[in-house]
C-alpha atoms as a PDB file:
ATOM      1  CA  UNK A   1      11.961 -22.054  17.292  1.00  0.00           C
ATOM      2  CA  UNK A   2      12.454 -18.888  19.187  1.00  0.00           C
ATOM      3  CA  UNK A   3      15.921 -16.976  19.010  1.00  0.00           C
ATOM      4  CA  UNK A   4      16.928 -14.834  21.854  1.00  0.00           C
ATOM      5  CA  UNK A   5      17.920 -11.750  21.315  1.00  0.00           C
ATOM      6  CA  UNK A   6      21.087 -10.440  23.342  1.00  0.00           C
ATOM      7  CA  UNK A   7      20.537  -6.855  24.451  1.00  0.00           C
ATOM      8  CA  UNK A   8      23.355  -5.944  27.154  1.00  0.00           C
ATOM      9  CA  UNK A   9      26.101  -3.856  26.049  1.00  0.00           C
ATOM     10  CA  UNK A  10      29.147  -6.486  28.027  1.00  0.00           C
ATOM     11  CA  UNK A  11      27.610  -9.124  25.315  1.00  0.00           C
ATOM     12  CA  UNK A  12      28.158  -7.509  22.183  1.00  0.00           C
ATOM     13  CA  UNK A  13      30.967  -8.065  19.743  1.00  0.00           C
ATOM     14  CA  UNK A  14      34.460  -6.262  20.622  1.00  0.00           C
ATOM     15  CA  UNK A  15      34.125  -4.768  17.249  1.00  0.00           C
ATOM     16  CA  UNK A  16      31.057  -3.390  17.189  1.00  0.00           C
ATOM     17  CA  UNK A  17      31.562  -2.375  20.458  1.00  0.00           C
ATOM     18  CA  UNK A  18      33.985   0.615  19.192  1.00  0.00           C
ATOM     19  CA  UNK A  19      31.795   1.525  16.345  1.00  0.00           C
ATOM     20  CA  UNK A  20      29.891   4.731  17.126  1.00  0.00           C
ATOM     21  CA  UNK A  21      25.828   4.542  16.971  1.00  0.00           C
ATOM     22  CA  UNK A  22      24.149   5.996  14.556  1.00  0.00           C
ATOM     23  CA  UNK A  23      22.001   8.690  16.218  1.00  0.00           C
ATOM     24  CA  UNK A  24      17.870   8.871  14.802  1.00  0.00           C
ATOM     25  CA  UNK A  25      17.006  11.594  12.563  1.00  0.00           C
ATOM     26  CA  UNK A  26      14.473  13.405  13.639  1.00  0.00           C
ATOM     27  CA  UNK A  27      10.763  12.771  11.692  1.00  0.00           C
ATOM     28  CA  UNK A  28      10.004  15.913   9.608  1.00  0.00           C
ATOM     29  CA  UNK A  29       6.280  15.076   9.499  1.00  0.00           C
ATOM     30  CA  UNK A  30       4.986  12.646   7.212  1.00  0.00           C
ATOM     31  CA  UNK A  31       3.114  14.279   4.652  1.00  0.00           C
ATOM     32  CA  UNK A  32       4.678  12.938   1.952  1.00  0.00           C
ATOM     33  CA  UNK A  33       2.284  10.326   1.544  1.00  0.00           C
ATOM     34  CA  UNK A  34      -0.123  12.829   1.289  1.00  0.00           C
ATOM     35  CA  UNK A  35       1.745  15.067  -1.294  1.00  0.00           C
ATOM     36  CA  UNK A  36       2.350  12.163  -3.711  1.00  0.00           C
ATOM     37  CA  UNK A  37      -1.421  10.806  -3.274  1.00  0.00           C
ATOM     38  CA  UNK A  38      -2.681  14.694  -4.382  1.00  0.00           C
ATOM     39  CA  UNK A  39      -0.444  14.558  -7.174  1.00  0.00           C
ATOM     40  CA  UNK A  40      -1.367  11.236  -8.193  1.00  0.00           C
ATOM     41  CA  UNK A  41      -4.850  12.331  -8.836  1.00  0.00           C
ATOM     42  CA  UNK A  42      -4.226  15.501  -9.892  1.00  0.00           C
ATOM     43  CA  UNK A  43      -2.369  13.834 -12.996  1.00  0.00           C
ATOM     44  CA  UNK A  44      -5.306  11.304 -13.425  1.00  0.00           C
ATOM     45  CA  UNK A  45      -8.096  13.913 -13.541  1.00  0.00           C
ATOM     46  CA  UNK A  46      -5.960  16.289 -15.998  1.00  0.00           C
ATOM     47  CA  UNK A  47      -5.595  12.927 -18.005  1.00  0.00           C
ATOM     48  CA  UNK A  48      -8.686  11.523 -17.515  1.00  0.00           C
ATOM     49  CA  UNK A  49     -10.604  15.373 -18.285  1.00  0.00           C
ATOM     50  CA  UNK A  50      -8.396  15.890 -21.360  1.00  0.00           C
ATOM     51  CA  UNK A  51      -9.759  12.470 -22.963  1.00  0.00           C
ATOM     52  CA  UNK A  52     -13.256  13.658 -22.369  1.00  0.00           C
ATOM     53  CA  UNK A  53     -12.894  17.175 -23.840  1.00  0.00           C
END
């Protein structure tokens, strides 16, 4: 079953018609990944060093 998808503006809902759209924050840069991933195994080799020491 395929749905179709209504994208004109005249064939929305009255009431969402007079809400006001949400504008897109702008993407800081996604590094965040890559900030928790270093810390991540920064932790595990502190833990894993301090077991062998």
């Amino acid at each position: 079953m395929q749905r179709r998808f209504i994208t004109a503006e005249p064939a929305r809902h009255p009431i969402r018609r007079t809400l006001v759209q949400a504008e897109a924050k702008a993407k800081r840069g996604d590094d965040q990944d890559l900030k928790l991933f270093v810390l991540s195994f920064t932790a595990f080799f502190v833990c894993f060093y301090t077991m062998i020491a």
